[in-house]
PDB file of N, CA and C in Angstrom:
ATOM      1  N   UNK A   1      15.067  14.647   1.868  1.00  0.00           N
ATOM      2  CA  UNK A   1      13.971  13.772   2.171  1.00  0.00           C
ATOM      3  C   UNK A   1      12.702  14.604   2.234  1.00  0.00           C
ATOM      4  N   UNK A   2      12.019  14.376   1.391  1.00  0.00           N
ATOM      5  CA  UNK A   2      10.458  14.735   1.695  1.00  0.00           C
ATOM      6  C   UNK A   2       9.726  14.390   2.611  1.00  0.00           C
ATOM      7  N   UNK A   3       9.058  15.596   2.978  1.00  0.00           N
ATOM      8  CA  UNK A   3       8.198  15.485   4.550  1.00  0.00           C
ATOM      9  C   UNK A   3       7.128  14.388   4.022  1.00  0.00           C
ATOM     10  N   UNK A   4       6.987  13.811   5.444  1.00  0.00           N
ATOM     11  CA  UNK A   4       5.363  12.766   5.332  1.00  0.00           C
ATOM     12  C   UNK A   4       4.521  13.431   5.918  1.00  0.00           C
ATOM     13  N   UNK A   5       3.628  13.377   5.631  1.00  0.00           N
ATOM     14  CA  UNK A   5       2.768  13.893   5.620  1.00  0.00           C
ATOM     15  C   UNK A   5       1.918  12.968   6.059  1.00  0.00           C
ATOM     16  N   UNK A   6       0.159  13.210   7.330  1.00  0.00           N
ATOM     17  CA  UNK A   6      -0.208  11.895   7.501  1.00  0.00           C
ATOM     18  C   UNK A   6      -1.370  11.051   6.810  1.00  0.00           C
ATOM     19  N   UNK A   7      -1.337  11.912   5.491  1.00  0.00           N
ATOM     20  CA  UNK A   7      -1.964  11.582   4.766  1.00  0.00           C
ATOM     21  C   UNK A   7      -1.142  10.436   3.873  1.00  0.00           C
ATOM     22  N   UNK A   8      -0.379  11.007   3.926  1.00  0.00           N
ATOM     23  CA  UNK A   8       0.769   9.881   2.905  1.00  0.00           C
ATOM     24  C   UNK A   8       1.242   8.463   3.802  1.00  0.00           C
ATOM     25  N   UNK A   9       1.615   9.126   5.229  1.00  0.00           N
ATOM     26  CA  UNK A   9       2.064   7.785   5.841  1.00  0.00           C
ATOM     27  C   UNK A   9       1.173   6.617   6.491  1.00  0.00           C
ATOM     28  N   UNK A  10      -0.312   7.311   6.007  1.00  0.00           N
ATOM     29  CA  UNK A  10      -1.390   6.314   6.151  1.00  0.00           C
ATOM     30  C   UNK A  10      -1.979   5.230   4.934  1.00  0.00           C
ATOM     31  N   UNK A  11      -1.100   6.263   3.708  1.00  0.00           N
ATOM     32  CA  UNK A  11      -1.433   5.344   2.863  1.00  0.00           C
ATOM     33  C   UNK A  11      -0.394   4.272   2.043  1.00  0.00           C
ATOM     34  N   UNK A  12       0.730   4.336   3.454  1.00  0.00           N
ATOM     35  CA  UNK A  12       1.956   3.524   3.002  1.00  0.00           C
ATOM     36  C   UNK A  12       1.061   1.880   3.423  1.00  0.00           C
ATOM     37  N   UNK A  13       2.036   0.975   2.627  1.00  0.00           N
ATOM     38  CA  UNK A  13       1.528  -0.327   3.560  1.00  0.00           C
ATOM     39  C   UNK A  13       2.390  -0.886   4.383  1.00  0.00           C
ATOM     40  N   UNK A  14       1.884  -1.671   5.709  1.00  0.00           N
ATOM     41  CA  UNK A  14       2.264  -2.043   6.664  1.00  0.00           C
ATOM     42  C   UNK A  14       3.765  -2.017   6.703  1.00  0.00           C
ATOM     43  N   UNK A  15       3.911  -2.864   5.749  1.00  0.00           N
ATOM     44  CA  UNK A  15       5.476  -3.574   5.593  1.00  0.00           C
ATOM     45  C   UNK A  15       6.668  -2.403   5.248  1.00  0.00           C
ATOM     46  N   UNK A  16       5.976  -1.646   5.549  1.00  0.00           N
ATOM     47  CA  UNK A  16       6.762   0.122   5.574  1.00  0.00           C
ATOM     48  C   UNK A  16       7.362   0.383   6.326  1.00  0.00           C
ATOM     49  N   UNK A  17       6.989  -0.388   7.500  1.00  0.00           N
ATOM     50  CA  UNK A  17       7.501   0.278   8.717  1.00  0.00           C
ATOM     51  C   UNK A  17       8.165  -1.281   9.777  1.00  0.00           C
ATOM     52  N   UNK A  18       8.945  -0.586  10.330  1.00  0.00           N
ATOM     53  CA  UNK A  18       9.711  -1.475  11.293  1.00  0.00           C
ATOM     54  C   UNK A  18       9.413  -2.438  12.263  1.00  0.00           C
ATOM     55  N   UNK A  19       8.255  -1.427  12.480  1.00  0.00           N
ATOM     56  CA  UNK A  19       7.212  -2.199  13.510  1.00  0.00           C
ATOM     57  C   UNK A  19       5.998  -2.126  12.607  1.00  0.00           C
ATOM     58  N   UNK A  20       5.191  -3.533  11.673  1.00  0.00           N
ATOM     59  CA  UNK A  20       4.087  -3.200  11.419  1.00  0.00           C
ATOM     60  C   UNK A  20       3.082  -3.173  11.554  1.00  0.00           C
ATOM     61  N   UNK A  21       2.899  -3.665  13.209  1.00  0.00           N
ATOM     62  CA  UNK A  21       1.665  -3.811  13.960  1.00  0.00           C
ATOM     63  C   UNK A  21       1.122  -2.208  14.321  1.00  0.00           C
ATOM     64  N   UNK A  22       2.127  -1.699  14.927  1.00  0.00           N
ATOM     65  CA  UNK A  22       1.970  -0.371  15.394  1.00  0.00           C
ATOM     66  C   UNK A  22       2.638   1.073  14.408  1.00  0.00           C
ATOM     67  N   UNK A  23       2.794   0.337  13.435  1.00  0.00           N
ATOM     68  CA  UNK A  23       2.886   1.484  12.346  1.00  0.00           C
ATOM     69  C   UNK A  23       4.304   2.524  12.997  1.00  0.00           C
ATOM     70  N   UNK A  24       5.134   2.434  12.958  1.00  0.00           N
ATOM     71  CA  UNK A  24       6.450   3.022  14.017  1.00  0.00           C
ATOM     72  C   UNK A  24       7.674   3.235  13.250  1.00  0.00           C
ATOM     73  N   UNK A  25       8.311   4.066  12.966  1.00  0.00           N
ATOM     74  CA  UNK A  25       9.754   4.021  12.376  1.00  0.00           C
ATOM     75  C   UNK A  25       9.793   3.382  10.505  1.00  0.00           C
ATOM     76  N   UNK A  26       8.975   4.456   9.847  1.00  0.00           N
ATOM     77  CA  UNK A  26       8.865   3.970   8.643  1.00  0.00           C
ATOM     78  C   UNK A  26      10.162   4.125   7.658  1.00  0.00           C
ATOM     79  N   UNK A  27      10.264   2.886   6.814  1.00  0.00           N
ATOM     80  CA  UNK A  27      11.382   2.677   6.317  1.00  0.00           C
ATOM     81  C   UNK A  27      11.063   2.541   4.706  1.00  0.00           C
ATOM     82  N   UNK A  28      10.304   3.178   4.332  1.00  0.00           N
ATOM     83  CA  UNK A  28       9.816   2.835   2.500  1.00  0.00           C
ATOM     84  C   UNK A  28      11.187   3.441   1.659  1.00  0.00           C
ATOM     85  N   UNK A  29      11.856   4.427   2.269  1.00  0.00           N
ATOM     86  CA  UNK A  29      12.694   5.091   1.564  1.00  0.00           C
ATOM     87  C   UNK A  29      14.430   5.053   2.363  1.00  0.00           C
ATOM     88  N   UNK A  30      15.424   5.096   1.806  1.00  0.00           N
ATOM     89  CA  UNK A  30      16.861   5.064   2.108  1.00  0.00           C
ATOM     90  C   UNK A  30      16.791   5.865   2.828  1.00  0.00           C
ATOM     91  N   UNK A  31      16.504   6.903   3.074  1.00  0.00           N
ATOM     92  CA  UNK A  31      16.880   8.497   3.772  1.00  0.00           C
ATOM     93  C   UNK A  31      15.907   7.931   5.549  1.00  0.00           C
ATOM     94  N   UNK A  32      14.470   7.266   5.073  1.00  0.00           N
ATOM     95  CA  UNK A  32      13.954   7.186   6.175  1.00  0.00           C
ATOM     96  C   UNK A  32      14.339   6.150   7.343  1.00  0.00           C
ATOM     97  N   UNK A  33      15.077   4.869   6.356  1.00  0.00           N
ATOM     98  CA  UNK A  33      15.602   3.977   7.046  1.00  0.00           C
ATOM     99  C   UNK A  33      16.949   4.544   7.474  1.00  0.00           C
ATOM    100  N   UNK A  34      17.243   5.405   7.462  1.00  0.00           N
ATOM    101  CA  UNK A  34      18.230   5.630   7.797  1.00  0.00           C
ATOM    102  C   UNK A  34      18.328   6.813   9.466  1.00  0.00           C
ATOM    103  N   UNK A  35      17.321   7.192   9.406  1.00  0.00           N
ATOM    104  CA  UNK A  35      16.530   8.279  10.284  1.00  0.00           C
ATOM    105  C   UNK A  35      16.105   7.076  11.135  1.00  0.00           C
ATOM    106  N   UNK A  36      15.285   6.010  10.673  1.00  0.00           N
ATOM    107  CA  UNK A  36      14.781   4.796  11.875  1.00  0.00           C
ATOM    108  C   UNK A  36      15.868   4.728  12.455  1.00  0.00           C
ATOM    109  N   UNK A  37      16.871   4.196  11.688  1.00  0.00           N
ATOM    110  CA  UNK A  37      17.808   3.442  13.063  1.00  0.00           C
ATOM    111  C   UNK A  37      18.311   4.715  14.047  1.00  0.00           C
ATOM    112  N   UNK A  38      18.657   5.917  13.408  1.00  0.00           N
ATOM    113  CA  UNK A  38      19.457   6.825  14.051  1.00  0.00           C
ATOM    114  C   UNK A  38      18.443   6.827  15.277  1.00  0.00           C
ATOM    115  N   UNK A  39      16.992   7.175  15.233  1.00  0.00           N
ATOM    116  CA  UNK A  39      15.778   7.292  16.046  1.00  0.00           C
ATOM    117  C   UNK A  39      16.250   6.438  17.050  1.00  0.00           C
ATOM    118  N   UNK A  40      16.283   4.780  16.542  1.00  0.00           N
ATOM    119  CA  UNK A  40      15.842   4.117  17.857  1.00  0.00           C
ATOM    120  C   UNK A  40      17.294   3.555  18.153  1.00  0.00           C
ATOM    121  N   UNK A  41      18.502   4.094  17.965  1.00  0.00           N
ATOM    122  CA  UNK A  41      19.256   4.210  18.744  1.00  0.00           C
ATOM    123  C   UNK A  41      19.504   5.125  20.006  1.00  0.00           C
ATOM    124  N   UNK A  42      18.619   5.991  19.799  1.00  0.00           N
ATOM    125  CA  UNK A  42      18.659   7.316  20.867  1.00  0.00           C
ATOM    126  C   UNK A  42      18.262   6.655  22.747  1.00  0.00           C
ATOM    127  N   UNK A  43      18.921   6.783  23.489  1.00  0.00           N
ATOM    128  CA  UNK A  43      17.848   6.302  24.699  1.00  0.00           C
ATOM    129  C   UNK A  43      16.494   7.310  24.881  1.00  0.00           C
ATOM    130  N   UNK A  44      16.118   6.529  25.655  1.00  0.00           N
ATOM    131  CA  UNK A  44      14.577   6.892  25.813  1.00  0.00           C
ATOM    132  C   UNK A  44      13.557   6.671  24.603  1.00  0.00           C
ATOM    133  N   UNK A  45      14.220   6.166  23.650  1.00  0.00           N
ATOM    134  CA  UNK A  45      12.801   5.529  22.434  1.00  0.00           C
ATOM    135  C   UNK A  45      12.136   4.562  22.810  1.00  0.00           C
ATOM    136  N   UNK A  46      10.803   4.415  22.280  1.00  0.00           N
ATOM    137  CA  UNK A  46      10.063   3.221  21.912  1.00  0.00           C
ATOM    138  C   UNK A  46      10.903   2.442  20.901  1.00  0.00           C
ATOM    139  N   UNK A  47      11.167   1.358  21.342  1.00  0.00           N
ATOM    140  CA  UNK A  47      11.581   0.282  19.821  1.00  0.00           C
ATOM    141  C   UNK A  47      13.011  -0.065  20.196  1.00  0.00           C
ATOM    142  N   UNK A  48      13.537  -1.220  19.823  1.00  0.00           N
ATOM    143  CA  UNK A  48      14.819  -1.732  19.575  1.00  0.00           C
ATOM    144  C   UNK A  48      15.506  -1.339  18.401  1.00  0.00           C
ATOM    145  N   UNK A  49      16.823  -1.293  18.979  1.00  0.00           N
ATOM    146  CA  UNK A  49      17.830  -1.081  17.649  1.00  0.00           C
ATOM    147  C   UNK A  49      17.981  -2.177  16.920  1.00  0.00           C
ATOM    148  N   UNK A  50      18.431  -3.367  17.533  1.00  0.00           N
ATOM    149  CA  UNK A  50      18.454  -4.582  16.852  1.00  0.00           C
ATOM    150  C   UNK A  50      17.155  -4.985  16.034  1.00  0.00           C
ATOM    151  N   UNK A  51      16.025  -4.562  16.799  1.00  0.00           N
ATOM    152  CA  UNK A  51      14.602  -4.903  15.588  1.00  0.00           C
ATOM    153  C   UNK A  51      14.899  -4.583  14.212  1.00  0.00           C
ATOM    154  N   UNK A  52      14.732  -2.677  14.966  1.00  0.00           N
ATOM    155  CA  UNK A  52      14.658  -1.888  13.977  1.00  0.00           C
ATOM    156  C   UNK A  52      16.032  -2.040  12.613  1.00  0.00           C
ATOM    157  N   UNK A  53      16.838  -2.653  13.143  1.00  0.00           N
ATOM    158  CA  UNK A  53      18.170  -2.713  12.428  1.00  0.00           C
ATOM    159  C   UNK A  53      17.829  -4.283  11.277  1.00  0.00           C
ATOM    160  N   UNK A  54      17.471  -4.893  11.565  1.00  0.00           N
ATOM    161  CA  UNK A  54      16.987  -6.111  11.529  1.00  0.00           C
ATOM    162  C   UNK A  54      15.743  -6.018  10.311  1.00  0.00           C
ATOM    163  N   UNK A  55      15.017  -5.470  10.038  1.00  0.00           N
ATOM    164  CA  UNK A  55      13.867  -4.950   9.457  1.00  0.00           C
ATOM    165  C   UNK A  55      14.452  -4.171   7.981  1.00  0.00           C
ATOM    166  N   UNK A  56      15.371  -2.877   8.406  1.00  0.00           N
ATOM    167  CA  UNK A  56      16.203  -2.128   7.646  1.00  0.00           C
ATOM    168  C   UNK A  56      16.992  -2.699   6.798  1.00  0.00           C
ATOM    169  N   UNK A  57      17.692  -3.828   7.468  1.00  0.00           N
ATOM    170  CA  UNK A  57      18.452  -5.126   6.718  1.00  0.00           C
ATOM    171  C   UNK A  57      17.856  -5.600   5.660  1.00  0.00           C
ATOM    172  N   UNK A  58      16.715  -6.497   6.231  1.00  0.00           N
ATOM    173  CA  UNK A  58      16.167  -7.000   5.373  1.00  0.00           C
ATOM    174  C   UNK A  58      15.773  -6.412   4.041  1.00  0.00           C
ATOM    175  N   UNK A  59      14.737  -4.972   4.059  1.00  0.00           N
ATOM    176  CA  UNK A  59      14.391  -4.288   3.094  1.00  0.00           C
ATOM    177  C   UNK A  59      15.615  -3.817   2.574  1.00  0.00           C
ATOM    178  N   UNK A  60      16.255  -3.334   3.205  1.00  0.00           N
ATOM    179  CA  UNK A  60      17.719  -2.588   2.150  1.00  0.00           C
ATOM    180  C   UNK A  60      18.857  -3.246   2.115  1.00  0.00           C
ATOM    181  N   UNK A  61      18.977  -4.111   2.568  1.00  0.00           N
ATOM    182  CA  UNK A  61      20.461  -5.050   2.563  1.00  0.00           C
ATOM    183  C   UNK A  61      21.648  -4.537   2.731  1.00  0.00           C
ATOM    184  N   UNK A  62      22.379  -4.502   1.686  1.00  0.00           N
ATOM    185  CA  UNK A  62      23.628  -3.509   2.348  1.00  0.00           C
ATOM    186  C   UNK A  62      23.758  -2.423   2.020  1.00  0.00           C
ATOM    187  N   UNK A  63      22.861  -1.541   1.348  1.00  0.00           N
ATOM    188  CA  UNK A  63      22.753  -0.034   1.258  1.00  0.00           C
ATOM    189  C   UNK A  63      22.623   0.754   2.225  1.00  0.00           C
ATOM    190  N   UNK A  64      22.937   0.609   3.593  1.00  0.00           N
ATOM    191  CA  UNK A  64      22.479   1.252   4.797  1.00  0.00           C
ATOM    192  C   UNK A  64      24.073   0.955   5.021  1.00  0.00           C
ATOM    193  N   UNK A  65      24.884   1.343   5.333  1.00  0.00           N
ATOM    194  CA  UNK A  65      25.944   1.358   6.119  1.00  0.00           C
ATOM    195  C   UNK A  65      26.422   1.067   7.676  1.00  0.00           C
ATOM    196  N   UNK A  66      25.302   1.463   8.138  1.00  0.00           N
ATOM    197  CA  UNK A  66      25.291   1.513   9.831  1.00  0.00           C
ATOM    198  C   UNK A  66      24.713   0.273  10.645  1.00  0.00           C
ATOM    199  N   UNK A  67      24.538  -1.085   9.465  1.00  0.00           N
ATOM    200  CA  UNK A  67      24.089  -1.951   9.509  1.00  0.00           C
ATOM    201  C   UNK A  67      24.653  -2.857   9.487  1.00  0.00           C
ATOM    202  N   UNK A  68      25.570  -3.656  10.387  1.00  0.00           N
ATOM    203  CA  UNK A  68      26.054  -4.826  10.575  1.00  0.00           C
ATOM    204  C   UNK A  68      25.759  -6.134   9.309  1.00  0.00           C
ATOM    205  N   UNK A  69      27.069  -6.805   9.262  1.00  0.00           N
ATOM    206  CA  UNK A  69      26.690  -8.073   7.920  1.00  0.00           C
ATOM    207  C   UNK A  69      26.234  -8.952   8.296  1.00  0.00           C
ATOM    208  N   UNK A  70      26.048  -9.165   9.473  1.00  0.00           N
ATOM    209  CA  UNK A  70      24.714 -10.509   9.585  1.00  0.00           C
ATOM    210  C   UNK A  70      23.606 -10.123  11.130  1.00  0.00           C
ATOM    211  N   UNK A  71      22.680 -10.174  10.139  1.00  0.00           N
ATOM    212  CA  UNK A  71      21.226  -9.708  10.620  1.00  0.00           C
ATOM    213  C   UNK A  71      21.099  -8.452  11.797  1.00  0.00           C
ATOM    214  N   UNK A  72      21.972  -7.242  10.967  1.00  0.00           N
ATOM    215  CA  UNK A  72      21.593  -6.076  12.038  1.00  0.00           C
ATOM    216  C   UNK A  72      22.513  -6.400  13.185  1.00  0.00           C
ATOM    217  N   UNK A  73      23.372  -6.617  13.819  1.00  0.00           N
ATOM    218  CA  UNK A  73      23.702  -6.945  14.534  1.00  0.00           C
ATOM    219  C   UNK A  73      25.122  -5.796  14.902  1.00  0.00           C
ATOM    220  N   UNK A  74      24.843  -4.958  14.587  1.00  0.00           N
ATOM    221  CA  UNK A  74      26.127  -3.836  14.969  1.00  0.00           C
ATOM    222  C   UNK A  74      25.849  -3.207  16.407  1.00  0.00           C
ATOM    223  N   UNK A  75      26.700  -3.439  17.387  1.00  0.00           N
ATOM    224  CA  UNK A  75      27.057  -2.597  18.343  1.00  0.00           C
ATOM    225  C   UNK A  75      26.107  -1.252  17.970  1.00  0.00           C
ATOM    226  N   UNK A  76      25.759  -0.824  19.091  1.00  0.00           N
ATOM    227  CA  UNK A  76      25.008   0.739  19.022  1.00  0.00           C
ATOM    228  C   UNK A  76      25.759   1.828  18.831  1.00  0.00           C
ATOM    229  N   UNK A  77      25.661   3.170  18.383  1.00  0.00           N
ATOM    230  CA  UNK A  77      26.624   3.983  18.502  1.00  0.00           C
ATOM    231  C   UNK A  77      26.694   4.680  20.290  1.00  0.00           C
ATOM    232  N   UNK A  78      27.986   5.162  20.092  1.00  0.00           N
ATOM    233  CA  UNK A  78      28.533   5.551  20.917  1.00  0.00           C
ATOM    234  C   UNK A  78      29.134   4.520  22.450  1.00  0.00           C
ATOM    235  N   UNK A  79      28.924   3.255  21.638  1.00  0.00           N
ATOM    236  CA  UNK A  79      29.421   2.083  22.471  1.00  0.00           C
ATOM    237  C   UNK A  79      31.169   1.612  21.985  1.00  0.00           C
ATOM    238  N   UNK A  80      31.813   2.779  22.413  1.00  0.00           N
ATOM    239  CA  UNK A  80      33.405   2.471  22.184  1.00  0.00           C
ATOM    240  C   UNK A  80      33.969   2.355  23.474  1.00  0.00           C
ATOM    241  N   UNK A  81      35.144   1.919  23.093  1.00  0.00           N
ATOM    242  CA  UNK A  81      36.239   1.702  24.187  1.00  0.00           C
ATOM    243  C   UNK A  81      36.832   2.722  24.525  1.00  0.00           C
ATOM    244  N   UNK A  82      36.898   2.823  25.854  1.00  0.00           N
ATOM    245  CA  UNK A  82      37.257   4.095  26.199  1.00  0.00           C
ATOM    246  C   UNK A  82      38.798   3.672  26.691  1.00  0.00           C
ATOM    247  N   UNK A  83      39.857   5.162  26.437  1.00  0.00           N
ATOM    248  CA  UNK A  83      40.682   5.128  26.705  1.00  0.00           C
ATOM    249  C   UNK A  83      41.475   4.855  28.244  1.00  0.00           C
ATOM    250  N   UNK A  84      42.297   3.804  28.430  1.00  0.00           N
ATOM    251  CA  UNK A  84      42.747   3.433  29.832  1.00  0.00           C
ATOM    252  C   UNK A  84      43.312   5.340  30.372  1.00  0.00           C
ATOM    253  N   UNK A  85      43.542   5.669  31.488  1.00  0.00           N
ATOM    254  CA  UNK A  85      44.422   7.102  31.716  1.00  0.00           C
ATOM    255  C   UNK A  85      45.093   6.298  32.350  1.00  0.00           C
ATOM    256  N   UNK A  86      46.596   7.050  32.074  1.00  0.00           N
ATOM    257  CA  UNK A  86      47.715   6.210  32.713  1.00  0.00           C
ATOM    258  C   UNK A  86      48.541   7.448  33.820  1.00  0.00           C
TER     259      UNK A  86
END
C-alpha cells in the first residue's frame, strides 16, 4: 500500500472515506479499507465498526472478507467463545 500523503488525501473526494463529514478512515483502495475496519475495531478509536463496516460494504461488496453478508454486520474480532474449564 502506498503512503498518503496529505496532499493526496485532500485531494480524494468525500465519498472516500467512511466518515465523509469528517474525512476519517479512508477507503478509496482494498488495502485501505481493509486497514479502516482493522482501525476501528481497535478499542479506544473514534468511529464504529458497524459504520465503518457498513460503508466498506457498500464500496467493496464482497471483496473484503472480514465483512459480514448482510450490511457489515460481523461480530468484532476477538469476540469468541471462550472455553468452559472443567
Amino acid at each position: 500500500m502506498a503512503t498518503l500523503t496529505t496532499k493526496r488525501r485532500n485531494q480524494l473526494p468525500s465519498s472516500a472515506f467512511a466518515y465523509p463529514a469528517t474525512r476519517r478512515y479512508p477507503i478509496d483502495t482494498l488495502a485501505r479499507a481493509r486497514n479502516a475496519l482493522a482501525r476501528a475495531a481497535q478499542p479506544g478509536t473514534s468511529g464504529s465498526y458497524t459504520h465503518v463496516a457498513k460503508a466498506v460494504r457498500k464500496k467493496w461488496g464482497d471483496r473484503v472478507a472480514t465483512v459480514g453478508p448482510t450490511k457489515g454486520t460481523l461480530s468484532k474480532p476477538g469476540k469468541r467463545r471462550r472455553r468452559r474449564k472443567r
